[in-house]
N, C-alpha and C. Protein backbone atom coordinates (compact mmCIF):
# COMPACT_ATOMS: atom_id res chain seq x y z
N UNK A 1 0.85 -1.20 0.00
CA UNK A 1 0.00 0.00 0.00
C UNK A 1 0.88 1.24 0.00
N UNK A 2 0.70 2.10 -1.13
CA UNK A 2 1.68 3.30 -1.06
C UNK A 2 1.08 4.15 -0.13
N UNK A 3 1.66 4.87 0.46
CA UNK A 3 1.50 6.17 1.37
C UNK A 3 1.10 7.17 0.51
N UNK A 4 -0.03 8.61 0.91
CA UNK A 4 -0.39 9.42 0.22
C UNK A 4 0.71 10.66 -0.31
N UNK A 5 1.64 10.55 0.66
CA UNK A 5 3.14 11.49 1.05
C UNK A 5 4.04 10.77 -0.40
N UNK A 6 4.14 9.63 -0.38
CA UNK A 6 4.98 8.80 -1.57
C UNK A 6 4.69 9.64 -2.37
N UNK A 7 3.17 9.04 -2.82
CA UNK A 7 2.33 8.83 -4.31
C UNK A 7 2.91 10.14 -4.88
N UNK A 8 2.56 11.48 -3.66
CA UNK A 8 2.47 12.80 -4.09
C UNK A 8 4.20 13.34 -4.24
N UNK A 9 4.89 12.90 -3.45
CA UNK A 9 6.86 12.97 -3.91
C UNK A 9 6.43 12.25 -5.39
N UNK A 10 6.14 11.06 -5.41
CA UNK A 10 6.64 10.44 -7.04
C UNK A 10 5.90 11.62 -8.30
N UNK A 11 4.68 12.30 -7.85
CA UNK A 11 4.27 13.08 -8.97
C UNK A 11 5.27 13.80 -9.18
N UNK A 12 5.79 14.79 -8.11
CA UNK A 12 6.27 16.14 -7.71
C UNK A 12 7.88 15.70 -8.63
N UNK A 13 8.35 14.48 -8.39
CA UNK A 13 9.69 14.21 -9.41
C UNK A 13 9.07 13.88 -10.35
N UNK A 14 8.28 13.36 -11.28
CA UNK A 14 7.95 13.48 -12.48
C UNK A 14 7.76 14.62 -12.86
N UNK A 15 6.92 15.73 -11.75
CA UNK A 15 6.53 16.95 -12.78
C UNK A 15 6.91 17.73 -11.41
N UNK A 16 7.90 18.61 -11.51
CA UNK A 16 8.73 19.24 -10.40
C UNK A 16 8.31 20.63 -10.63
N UNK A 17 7.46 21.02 -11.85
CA UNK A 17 6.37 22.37 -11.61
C UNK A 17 5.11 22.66 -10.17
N UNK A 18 5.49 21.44 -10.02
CA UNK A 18 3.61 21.25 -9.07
C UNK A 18 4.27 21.47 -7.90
N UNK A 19 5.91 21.28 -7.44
CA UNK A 19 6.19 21.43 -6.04
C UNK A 19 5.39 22.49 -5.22
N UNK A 20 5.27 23.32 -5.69
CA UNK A 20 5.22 24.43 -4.86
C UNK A 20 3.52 24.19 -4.60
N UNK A 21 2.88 23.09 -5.11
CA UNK A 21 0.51 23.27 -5.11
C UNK A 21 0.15 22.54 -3.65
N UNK A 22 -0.83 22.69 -3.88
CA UNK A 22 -1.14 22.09 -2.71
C UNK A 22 -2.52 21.02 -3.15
N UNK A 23 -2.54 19.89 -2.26
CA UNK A 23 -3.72 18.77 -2.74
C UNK A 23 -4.62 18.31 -2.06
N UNK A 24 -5.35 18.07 -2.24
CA UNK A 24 -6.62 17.23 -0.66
C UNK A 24 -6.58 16.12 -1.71
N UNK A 25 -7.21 15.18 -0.87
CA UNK A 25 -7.08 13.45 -0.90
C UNK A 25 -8.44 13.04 -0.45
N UNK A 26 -9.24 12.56 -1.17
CA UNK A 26 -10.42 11.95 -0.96
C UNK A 26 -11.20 10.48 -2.34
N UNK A 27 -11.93 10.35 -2.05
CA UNK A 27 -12.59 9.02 -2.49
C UNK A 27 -13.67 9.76 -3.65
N UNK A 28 -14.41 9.27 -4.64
CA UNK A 28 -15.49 9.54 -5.34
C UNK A 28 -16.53 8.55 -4.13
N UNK A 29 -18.00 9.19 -3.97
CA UNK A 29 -18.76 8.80 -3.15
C UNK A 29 -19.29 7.45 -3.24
N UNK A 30 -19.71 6.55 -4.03
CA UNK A 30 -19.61 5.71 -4.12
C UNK A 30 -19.00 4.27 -5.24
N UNK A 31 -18.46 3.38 -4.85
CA UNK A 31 -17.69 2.70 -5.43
C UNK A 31 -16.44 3.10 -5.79
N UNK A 32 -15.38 3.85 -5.19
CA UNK A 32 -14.24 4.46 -5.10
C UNK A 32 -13.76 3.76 -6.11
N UNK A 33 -13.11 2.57 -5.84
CA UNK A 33 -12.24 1.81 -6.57
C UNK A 33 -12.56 1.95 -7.92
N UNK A 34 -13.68 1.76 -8.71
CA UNK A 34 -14.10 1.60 -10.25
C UNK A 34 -14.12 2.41 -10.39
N UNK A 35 -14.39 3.31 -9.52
CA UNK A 35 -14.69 5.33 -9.96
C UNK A 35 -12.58 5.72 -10.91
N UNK A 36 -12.04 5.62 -9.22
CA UNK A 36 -10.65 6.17 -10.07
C UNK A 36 -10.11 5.20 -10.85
N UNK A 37 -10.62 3.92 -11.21
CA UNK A 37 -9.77 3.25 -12.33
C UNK A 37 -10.43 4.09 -13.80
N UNK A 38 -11.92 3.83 -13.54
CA UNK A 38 -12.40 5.10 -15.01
C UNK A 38 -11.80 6.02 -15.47
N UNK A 39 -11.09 6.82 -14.19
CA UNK A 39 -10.20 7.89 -14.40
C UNK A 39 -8.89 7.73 -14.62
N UNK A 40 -8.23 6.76 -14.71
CA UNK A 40 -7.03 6.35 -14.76
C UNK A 40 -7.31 5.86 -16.39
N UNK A 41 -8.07 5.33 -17.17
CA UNK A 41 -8.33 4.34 -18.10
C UNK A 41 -8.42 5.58 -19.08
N UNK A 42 -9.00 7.18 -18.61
CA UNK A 42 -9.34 8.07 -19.51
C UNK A 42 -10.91 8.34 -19.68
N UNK A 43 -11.58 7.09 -18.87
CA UNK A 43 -13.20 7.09 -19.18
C UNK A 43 -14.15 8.46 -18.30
N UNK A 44 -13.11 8.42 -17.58
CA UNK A 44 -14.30 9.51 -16.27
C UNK A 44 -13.53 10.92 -16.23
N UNK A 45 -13.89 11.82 -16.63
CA UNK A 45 -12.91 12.93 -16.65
C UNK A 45 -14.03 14.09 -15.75
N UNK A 46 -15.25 13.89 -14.92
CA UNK A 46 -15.75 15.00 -14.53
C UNK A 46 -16.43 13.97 -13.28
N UNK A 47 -16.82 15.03 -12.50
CA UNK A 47 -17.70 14.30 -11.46
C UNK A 47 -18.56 15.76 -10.66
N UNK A 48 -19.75 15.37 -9.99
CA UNK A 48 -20.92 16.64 -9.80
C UNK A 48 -21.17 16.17 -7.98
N UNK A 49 -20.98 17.53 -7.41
CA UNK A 49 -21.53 16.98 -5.94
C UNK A 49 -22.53 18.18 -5.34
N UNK A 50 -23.30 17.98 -4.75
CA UNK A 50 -24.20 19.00 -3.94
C UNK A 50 -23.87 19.80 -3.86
N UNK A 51 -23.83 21.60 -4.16
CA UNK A 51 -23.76 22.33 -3.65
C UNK A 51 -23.67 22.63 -2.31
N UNK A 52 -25.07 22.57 -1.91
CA UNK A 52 -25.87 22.62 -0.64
C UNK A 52 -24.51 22.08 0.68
N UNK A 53 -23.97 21.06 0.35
CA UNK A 53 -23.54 20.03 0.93
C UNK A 53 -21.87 20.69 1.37
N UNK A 54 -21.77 21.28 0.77
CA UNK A 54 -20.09 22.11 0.88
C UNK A 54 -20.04 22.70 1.92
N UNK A 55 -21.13 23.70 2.50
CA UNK A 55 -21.50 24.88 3.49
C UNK A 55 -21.49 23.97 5.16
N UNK A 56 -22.32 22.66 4.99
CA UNK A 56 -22.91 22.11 5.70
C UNK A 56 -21.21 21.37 6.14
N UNK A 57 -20.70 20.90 5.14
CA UNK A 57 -19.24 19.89 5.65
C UNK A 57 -18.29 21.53 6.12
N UNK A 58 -18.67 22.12 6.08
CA UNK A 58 -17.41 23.21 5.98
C UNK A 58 -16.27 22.95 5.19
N UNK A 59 -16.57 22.37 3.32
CA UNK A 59 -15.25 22.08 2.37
C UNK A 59 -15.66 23.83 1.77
N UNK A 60 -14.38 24.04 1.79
CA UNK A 60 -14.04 24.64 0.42
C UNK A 60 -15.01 24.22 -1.07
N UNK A 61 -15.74 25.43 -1.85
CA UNK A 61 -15.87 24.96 -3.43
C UNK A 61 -15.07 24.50 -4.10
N UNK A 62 -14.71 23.47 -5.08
CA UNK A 62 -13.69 23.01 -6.01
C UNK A 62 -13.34 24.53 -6.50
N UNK A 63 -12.44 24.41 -7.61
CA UNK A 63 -12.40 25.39 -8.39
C UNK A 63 -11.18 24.79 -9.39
N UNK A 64 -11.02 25.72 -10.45
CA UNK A 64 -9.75 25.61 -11.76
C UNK A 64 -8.54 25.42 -10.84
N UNK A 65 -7.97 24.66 -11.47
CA UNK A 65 -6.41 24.62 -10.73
C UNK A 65 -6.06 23.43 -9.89
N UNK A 66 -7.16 23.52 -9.21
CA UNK A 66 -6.93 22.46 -7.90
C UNK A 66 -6.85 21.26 -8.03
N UNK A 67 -5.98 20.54 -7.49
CA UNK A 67 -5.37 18.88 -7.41
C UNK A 67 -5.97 18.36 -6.40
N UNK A 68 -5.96 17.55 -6.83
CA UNK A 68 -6.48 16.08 -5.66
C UNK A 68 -5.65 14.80 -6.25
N UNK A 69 -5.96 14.00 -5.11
CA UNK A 69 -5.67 12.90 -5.05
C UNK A 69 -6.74 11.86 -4.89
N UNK A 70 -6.83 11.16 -5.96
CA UNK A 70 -7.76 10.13 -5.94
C UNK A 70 -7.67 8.89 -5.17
N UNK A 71 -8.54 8.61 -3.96
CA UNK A 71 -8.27 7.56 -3.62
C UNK A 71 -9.00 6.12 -3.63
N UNK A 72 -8.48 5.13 -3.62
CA UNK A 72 -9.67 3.73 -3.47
C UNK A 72 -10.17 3.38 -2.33
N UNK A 73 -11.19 2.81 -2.44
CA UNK A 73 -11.79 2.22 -1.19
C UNK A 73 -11.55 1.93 -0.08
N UNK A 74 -10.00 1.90 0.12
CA UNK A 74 -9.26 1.53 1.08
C UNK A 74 -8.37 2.83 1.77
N UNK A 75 -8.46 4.22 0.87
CA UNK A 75 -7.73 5.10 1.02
C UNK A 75 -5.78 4.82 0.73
N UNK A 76 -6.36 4.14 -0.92
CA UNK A 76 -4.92 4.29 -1.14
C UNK A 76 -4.89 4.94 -2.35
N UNK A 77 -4.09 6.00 -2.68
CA UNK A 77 -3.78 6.71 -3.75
C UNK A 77 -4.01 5.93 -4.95
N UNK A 78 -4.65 6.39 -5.89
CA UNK A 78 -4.79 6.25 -7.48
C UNK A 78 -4.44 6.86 -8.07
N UNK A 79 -4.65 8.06 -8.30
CA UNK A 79 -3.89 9.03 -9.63
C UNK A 79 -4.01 10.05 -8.83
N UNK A 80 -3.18 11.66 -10.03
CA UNK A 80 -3.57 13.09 -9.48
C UNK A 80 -4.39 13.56 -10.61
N UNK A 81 -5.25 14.42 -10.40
CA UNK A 81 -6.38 14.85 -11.19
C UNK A 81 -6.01 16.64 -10.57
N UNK A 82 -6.17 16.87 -12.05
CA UNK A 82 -6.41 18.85 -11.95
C UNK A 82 -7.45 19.22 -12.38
N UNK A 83 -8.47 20.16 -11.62
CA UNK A 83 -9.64 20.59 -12.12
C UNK A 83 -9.57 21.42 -13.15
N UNK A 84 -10.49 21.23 -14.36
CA UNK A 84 -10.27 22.22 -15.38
C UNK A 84 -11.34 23.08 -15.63
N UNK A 85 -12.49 22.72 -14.70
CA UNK A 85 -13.55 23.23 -15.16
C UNK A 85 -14.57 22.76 -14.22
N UNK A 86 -15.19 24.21 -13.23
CA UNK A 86 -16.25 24.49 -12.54
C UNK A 86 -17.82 25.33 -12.99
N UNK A 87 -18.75 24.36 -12.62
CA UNK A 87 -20.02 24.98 -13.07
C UNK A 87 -20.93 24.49 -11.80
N UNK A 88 -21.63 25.58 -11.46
CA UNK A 88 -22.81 25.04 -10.41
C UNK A 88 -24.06 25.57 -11.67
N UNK A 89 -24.80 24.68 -11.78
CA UNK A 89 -26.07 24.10 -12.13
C UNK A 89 -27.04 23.11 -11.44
N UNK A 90 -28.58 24.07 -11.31
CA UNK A 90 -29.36 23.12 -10.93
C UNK A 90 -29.62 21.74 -11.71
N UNK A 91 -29.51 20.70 -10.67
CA UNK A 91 -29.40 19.00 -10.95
C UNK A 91 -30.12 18.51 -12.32
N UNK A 92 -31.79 19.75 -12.73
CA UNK A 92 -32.64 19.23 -13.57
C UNK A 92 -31.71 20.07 -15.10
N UNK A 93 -30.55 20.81 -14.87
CA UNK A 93 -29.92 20.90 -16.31
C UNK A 93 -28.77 20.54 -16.12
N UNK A 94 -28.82 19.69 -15.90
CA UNK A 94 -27.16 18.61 -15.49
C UNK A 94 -27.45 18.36 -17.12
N UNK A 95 -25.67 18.52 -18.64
CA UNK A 95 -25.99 18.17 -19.82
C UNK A 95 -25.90 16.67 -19.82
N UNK A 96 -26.03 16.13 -21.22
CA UNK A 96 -25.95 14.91 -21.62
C UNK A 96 -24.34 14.86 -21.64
N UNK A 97 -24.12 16.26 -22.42
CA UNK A 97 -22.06 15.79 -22.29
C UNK A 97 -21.62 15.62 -21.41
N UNK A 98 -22.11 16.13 -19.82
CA UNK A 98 -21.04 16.24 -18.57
C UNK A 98 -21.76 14.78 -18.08
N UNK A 99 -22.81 13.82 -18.28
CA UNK A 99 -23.48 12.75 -18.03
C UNK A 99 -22.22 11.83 -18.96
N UNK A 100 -21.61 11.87 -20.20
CA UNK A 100 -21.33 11.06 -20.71
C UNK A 100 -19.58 11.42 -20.37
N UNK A 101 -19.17 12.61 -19.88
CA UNK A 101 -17.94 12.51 -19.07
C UNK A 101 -17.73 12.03 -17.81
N UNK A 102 -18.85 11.53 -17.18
CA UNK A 102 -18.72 11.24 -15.82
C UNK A 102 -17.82 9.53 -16.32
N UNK A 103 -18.38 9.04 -17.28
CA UNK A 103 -17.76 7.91 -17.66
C UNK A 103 -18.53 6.33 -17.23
N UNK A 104 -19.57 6.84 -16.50
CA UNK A 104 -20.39 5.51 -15.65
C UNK A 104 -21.52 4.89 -16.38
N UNK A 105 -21.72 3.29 -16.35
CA UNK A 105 -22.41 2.67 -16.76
C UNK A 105 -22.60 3.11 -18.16
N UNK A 106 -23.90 3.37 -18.91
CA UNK A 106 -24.03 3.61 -20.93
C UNK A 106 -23.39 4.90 -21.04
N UNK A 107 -22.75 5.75 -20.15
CA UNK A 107 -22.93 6.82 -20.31
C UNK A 107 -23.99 8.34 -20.95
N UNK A 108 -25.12 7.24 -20.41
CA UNK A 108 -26.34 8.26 -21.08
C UNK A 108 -26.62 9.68 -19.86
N UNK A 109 -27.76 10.38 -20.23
CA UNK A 109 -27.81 11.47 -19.32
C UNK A 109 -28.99 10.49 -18.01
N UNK A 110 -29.83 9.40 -19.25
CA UNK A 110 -30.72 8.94 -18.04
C UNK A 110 -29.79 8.36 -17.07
N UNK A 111 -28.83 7.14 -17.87
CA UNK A 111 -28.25 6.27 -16.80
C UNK A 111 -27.43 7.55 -15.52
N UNK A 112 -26.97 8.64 -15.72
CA UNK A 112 -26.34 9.51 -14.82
C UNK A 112 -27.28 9.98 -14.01
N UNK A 113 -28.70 10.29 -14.22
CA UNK A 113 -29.62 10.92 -13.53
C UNK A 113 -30.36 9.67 -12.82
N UNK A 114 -30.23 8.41 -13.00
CA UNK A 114 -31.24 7.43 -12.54
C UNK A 114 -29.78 7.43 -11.43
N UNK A 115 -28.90 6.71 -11.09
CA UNK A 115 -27.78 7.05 -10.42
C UNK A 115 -27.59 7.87 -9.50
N UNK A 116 -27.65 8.85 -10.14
CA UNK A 116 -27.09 10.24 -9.07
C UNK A 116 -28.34 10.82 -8.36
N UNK A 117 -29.58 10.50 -8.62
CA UNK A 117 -30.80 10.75 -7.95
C UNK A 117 -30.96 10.39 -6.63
N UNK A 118 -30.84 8.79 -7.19
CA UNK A 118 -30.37 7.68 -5.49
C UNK A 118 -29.33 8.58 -4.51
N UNK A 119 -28.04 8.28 -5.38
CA UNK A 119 -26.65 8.76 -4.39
C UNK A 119 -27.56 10.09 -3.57
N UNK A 120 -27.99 11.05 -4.20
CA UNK A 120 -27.87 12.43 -3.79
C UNK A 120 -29.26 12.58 -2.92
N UNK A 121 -29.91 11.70 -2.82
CA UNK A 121 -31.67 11.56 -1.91
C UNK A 121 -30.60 10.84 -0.66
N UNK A 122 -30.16 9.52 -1.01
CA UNK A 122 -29.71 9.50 0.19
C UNK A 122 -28.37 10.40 1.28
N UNK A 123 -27.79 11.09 0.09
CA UNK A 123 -26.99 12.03 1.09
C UNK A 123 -28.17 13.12 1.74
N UNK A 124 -28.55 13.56 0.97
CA UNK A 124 -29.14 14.65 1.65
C UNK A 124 -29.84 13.65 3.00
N UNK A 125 -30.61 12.90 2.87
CA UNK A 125 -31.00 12.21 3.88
C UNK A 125 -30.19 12.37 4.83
N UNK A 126 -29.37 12.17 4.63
CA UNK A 126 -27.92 11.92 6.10
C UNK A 126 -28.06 12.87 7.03
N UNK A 127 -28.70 14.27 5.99
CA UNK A 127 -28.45 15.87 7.04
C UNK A 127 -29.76 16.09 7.30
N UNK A 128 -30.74 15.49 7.23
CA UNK A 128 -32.35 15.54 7.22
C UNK A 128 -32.70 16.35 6.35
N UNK A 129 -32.27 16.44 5.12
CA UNK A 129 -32.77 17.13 3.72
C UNK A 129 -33.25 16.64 3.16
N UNK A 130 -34.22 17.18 2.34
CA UNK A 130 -34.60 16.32 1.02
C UNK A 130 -34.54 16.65 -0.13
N UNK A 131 -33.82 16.19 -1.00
CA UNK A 131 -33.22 16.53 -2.80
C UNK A 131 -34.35 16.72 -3.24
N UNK A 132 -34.17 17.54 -4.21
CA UNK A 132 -35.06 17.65 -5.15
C UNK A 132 -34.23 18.33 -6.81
N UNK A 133 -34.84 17.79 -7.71
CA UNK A 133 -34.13 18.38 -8.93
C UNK A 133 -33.69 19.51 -8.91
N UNK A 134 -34.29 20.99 -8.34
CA UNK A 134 -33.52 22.13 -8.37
C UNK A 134 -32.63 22.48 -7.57
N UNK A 135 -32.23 21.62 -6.95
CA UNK A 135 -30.80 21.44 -5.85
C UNK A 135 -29.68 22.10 -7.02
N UNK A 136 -28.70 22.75 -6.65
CA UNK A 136 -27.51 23.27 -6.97
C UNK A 136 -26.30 22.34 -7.28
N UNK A 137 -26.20 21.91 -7.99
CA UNK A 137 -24.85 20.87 -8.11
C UNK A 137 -23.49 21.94 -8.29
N UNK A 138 -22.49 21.05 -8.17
CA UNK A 138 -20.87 21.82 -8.71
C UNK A 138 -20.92 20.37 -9.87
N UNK A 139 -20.60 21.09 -10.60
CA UNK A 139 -20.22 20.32 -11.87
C UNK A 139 -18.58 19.98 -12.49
N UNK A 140 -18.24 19.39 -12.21
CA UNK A 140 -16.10 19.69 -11.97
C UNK A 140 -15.42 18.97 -13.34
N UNK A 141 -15.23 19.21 -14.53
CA UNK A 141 -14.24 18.17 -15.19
C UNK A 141 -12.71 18.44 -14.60
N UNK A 142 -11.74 17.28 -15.13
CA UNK A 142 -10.85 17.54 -14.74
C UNK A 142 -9.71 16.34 -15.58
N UNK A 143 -8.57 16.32 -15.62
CA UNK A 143 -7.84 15.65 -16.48
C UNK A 143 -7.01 15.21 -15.33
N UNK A 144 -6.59 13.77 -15.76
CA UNK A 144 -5.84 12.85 -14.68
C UNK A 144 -3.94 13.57 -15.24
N UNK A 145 -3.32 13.65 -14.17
CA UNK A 145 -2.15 14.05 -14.84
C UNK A 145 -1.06 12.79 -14.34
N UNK A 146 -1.48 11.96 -13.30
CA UNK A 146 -0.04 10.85 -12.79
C UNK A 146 -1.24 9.78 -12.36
N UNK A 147 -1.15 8.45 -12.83
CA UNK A 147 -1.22 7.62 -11.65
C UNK A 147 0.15 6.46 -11.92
């Protein structure tokens, strides 16, 4: 199991521009593992999370620029990903293109909305909310740069 400290030295000597960035380290919400191999493979280049939900965790908004570290199920490093592109849109104009960049299952807009309906009813659940289509999403693409 690599360490998150490694993973992020082995980028930083491949690409010794990034020394100076800074990264957070987290999981895609469900099914981690298949999530960052999609992204490693080239299939998943965007992913959408609650607005609402940022204020409530006290995270920071994504934004352009920012690195992460993808992790698996287990919290072990997968790749580094740079955001290239932030949009908050309500859930009911989520496009068919950012549905078929997420990279999951047919990549249709239904299969992304039958999906992300579940995930996002039961998060909100968690905080005693209840989703509804005009909920605020962040909409994030982003390009894998190391795994």
């Amino acid at each position: 199991m690599m360490n998150i400290n490694v993973f992020w030295e082995k980028f930083v000597e491949k690409y010794p521009e990034y020394q100076s960035y800074t990264y957070t380290a987290w999981q895609f919400g469900v099914d981690a593992t298949h999530l960052a191999n999609l992204v490693i493979q080239g299939k998943k280049t965007a992913t959408t999370s609650a607005y609402a939900l940022y204020a409530i965790d006290a995270e920071p908004l994504p934004k352009v620029g920012d690195l992460s570290i993808v992790l698996n199920e287990t919290n072990e490093p997968m790749c580094i990903i740079k955001t290239t592109r932030v949009e908050k849109v309500p859930y009911r104009e989520v496009t068919a293109l950012h549905a078929f960049l997420e990279g999951e299952g047919d990549r249709t807009l239904n299969y992304w909305k039958d999906a992300h309906e579940k995930f996002f009813k039961e998060e909100f659940q968690k905080y005693g909310l209840v989703f509804n289509e005009h909920e605020l999403m962040i909409c994030e693409t982003f390009e894998c740069l190391f795994h």
